[in-house]
C-alpha atoms as a PDB file:
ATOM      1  CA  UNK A   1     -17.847  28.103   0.440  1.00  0.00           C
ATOM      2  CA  UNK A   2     -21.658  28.068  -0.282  1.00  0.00           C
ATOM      3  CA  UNK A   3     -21.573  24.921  -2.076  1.00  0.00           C
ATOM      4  CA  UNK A   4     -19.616  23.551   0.248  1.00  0.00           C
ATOM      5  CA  UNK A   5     -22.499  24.038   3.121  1.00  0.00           C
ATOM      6  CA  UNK A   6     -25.075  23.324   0.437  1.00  0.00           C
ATOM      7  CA  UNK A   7     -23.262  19.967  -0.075  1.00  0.00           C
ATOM      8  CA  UNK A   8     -23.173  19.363   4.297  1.00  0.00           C
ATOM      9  CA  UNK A   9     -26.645  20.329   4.144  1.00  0.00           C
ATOM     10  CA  UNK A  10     -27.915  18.120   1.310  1.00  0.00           C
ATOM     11  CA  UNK A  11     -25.653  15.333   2.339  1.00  0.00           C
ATOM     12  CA  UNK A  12     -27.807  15.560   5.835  1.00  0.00           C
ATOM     13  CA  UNK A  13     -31.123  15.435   4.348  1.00  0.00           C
ATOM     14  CA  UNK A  14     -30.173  11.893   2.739  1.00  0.00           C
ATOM     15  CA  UNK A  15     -30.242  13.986  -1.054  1.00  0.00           C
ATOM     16  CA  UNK A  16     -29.492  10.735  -2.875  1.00  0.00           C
ATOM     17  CA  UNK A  17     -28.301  13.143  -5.961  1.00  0.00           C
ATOM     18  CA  UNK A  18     -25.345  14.995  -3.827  1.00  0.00           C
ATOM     19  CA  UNK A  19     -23.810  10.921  -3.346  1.00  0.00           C
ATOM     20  CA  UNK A  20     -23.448  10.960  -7.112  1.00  0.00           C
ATOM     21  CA  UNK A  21     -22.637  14.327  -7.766  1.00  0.00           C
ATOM     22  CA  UNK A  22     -19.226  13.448  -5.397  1.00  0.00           C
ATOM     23  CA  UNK A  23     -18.735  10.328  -6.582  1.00  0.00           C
ATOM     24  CA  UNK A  24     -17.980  11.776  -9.891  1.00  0.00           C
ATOM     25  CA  UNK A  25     -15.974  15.638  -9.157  1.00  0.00           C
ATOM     26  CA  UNK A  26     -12.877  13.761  -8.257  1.00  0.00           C
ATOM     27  CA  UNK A  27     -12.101  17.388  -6.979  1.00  0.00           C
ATOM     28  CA  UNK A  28     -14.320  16.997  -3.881  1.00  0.00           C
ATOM     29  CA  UNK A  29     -12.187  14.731  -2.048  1.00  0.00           C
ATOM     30  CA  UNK A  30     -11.103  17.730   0.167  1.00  0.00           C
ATOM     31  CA  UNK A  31     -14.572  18.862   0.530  1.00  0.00           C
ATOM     32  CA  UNK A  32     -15.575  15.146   2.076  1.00  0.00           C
ATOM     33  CA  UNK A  33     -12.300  15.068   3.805  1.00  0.00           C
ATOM     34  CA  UNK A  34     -13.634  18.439   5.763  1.00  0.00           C
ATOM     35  CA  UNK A  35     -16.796  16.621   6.395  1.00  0.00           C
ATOM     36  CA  UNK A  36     -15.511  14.397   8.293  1.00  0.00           C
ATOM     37  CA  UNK A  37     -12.811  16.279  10.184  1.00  0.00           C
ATOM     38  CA  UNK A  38     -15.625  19.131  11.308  1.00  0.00           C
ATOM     39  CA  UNK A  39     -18.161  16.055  12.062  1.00  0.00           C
ATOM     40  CA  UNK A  40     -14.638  14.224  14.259  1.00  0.00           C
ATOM     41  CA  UNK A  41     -14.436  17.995  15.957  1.00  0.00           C
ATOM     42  CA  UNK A  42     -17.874  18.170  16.951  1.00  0.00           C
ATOM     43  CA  UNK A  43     -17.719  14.491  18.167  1.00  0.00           C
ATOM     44  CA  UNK A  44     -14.889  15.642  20.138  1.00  0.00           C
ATOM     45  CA  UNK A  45     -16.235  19.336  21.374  1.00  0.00           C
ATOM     46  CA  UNK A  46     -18.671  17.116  23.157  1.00  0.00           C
ATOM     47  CA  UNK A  47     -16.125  16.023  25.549  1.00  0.00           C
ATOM     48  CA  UNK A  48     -14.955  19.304  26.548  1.00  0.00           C
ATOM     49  CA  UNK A  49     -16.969  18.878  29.905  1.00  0.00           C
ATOM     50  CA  UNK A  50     -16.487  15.763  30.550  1.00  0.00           C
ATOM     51  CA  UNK A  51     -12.363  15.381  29.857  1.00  0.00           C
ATOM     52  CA  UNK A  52     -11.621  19.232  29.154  1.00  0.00           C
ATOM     53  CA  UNK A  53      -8.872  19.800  26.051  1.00  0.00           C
ATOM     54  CA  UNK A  54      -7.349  16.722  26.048  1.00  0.00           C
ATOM     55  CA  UNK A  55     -11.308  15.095  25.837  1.00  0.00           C
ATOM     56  CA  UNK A  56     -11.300  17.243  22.700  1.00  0.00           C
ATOM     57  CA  UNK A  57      -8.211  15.520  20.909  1.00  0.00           C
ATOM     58  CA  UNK A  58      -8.998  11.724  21.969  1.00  0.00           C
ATOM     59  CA  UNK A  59     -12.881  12.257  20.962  1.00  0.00           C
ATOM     60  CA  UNK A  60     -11.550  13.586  17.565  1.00  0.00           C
ATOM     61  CA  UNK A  61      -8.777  10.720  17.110  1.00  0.00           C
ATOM     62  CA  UNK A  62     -11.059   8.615  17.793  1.00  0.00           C
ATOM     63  CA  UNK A  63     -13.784   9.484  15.643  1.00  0.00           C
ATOM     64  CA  UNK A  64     -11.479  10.010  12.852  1.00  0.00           C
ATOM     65  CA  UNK A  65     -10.180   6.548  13.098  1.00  0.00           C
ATOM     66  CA  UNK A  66     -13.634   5.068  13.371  1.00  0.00           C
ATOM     67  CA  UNK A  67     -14.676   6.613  10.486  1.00  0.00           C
ATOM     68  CA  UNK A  68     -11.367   5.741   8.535  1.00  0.00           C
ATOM     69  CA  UNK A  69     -11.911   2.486   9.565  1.00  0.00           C
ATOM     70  CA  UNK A  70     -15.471   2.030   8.372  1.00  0.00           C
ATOM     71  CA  UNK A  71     -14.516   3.491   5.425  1.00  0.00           C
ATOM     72  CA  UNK A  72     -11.418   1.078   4.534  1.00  0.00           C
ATOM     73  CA  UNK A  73     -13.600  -1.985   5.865  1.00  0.00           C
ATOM     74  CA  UNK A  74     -16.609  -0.753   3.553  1.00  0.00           C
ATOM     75  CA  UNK A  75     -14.509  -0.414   0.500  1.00  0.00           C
ATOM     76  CA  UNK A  76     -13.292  -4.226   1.283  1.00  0.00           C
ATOM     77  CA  UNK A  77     -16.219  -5.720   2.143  1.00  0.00           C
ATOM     78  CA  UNK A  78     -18.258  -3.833  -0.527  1.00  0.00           C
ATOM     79  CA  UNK A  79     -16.037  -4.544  -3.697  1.00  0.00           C
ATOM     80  CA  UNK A  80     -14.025  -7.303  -3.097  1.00  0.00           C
ATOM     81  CA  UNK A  81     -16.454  -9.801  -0.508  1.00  0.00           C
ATOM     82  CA  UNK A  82     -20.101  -8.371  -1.574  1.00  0.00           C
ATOM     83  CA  UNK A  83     -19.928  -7.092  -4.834  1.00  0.00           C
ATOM     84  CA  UNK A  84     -22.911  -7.426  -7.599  1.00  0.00           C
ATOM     85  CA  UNK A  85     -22.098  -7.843 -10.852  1.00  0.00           C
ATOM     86  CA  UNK A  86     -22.625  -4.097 -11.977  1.00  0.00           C
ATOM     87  CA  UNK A  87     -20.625  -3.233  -9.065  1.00  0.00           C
ATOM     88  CA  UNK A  88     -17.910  -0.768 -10.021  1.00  0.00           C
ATOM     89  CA  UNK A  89     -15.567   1.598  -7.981  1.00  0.00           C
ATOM     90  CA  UNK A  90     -12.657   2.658  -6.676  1.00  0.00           C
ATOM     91  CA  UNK A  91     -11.205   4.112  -3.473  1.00  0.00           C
ATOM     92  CA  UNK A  92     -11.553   7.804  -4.215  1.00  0.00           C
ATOM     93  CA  UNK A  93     -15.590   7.432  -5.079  1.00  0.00           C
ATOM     94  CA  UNK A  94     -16.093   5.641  -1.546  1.00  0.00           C
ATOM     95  CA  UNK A  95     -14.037   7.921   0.296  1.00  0.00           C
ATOM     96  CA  UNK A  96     -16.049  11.101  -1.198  1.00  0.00           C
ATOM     97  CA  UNK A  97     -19.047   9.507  -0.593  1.00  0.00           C
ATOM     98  CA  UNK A  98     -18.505   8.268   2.816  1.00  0.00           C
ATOM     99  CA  UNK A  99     -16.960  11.493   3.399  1.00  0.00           C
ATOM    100  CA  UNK A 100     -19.933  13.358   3.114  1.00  0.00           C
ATOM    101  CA  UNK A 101     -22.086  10.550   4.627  1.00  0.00           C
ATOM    102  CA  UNK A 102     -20.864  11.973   7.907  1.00  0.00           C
ATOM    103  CA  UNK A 103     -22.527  15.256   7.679  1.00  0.00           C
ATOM    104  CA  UNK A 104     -25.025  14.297  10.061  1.00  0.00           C
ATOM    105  CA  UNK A 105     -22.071  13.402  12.730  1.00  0.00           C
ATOM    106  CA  UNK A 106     -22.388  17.539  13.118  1.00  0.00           C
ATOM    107  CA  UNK A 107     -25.243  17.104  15.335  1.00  0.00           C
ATOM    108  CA  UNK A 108     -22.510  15.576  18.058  1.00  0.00           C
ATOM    109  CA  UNK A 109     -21.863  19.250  19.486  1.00  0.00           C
ATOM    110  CA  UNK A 110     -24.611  19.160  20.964  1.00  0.00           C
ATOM    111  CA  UNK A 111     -23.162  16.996  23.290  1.00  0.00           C
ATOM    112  CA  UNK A 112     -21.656  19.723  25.252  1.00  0.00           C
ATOM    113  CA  UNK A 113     -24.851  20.802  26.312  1.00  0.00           C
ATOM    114  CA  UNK A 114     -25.371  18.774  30.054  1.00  0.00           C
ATOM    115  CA  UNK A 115     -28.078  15.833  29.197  1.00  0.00           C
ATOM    116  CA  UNK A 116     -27.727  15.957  25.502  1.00  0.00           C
ATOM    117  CA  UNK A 117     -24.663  13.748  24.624  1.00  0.00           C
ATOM    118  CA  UNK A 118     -26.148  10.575  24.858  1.00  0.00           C
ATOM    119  CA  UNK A 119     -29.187  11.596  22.456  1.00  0.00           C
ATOM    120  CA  UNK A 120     -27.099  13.409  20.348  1.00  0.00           C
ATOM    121  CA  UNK A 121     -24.460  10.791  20.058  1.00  0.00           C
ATOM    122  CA  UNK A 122     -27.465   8.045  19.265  1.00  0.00           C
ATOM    123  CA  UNK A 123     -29.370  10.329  17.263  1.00  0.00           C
ATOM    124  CA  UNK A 124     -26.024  10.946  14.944  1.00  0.00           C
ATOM    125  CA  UNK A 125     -25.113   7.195  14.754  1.00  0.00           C
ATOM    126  CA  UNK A 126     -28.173   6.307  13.490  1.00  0.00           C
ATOM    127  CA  UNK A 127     -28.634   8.961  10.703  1.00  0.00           C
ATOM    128  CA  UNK A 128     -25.043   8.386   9.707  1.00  0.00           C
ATOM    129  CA  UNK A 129     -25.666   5.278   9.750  1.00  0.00           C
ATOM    130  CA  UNK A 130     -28.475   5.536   7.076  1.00  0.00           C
ATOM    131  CA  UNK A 131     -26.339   8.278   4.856  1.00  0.00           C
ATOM    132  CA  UNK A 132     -23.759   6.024   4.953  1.00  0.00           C
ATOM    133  CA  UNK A 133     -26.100   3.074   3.075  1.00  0.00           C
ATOM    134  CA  UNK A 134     -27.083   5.465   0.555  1.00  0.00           C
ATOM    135  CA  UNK A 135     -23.201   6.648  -0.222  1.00  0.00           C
ATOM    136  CA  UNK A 136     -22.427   2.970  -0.415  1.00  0.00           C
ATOM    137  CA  UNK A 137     -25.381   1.955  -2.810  1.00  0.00           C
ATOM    138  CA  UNK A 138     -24.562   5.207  -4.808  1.00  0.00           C
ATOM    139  CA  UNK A 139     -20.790   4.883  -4.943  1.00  0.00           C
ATOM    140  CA  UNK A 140     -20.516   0.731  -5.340  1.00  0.00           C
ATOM    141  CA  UNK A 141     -23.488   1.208  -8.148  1.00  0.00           C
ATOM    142  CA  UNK A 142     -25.567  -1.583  -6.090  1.00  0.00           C
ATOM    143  CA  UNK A 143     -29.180  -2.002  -7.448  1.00  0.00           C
ATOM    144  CA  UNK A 144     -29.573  -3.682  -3.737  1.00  0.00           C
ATOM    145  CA  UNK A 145     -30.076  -1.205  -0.948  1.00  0.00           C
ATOM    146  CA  UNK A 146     -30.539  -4.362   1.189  1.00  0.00           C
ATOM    147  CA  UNK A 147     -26.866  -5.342   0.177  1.00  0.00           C
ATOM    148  CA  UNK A 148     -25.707  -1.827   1.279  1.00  0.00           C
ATOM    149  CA  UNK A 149     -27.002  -2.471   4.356  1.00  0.00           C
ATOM    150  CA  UNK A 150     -25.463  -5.466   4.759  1.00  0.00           C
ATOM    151  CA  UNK A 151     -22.079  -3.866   3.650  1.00  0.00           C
ATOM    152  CA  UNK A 152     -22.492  -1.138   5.870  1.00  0.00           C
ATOM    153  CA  UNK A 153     -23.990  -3.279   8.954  1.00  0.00           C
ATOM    154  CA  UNK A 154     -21.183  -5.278   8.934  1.00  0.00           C
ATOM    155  CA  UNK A 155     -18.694  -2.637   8.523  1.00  0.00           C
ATOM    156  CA  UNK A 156     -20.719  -0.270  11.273  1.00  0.00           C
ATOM    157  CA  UNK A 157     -20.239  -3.146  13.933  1.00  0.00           C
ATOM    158  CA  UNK A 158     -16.512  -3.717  13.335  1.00  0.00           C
ATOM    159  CA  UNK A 159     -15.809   0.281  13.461  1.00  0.00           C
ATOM    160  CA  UNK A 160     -17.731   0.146  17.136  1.00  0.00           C
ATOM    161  CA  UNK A 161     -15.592  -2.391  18.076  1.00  0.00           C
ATOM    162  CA  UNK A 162     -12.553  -0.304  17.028  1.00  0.00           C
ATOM    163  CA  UNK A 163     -14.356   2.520  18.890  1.00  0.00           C
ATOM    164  CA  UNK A 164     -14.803   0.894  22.112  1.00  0.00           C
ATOM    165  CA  UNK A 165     -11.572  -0.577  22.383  1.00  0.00           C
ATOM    166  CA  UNK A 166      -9.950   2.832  21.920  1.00  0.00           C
ATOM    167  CA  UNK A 167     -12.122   4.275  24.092  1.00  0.00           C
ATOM    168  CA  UNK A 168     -10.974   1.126  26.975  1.00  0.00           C
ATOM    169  CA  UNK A 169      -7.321   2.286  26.172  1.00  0.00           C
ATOM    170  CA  UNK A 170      -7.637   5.578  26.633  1.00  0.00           C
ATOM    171  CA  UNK A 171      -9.496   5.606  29.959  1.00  0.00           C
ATOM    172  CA  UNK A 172     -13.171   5.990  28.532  1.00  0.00           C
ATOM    173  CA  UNK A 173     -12.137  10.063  28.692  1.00  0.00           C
ATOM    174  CA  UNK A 174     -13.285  10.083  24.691  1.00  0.00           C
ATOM    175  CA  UNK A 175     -16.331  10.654  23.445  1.00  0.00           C
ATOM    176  CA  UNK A 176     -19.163   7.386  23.792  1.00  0.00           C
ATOM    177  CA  UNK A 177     -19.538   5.197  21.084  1.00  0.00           C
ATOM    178  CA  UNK A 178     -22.385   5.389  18.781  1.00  0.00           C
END
């Protein structure tokens, strides 16, 4: 369990050596898949004022889709449409790595405290937004960290799209994009 929170924490703090330690232990899968899920249930605690239990389920739904999203459209875009020529991966090193590139997405429960969602909410996008660069560059081996951003970028506004039409569906009771 330690090195489980030591691997949340480091992923947070951008530690470009925790990307390639889990894009290599093919056993962390789980661990990254736990990232996400605890960084989707703080998304969602958020909405507990707002839309009560049922905010709670659609804010995690919907972040877990988002991020499953991003992640599929990442792989894609990063492999197959934007590769470089040293570029080398495979689904399970992206997922791990993207996995734990939503450690920051933690900071979301703040949310539930009355003022702080929007901040919070910004204030996590952004950060995951720059651990998710770094996974990519680590896990797709790109010498460019301008072409991660460009993967990521691209994939980041395709996910919000997927976010805010969700969030139109289900009545905007979910948890704001960003």
């Amino acid at each position: 369990m330690g090195n489980f929170i030591s691997r949340i924490v480091r992923a947070a703090r951008l530690d470009v050596t925790l990307y390639e330690e889990v894009e290599a232990d093919k056993g962390s899968l789980n661990q990254a898949l736990a990232v996400v899920i605890l960084s989707s249930a703080a998304a969602g605690m958020a909405n507990i004022g707002r839309a009560g239990a049922v905010g709670i389920i659609i804010g995690i739904v919907i972040a877990l889709v988002g991020w499953f999203a991003w992640a599929f459209l990442t792989y894609v875009i990063g492999t197959k449409l934007l590769p470089e020529q040293q570029t080398s991966s495979n689904p399970g090193e992206l997922l791990r790595t993207v996995g734990f590139s939503s450690a920051p997405g933690l900071v979301r429960v703040l949310g539930i405290i009355p003022g702080l969602s929007k901040p919070a909410f910004f204030i996590a996008a952004i950060w995951m937004l720059i651990a998710m660069i770094i996974a990519v560059r680590q896990a797709l081996d790109y010498k460019s960290t301008w072409r991660a951003i460009g993967v990521c970028v691209i994939g980041w506004i395709v996910q919000l799209m997927i976010t805010i039409l969700m969030l139109a569906l289900f009545g905007g009771t979910a948890a704001k994009p960003l």
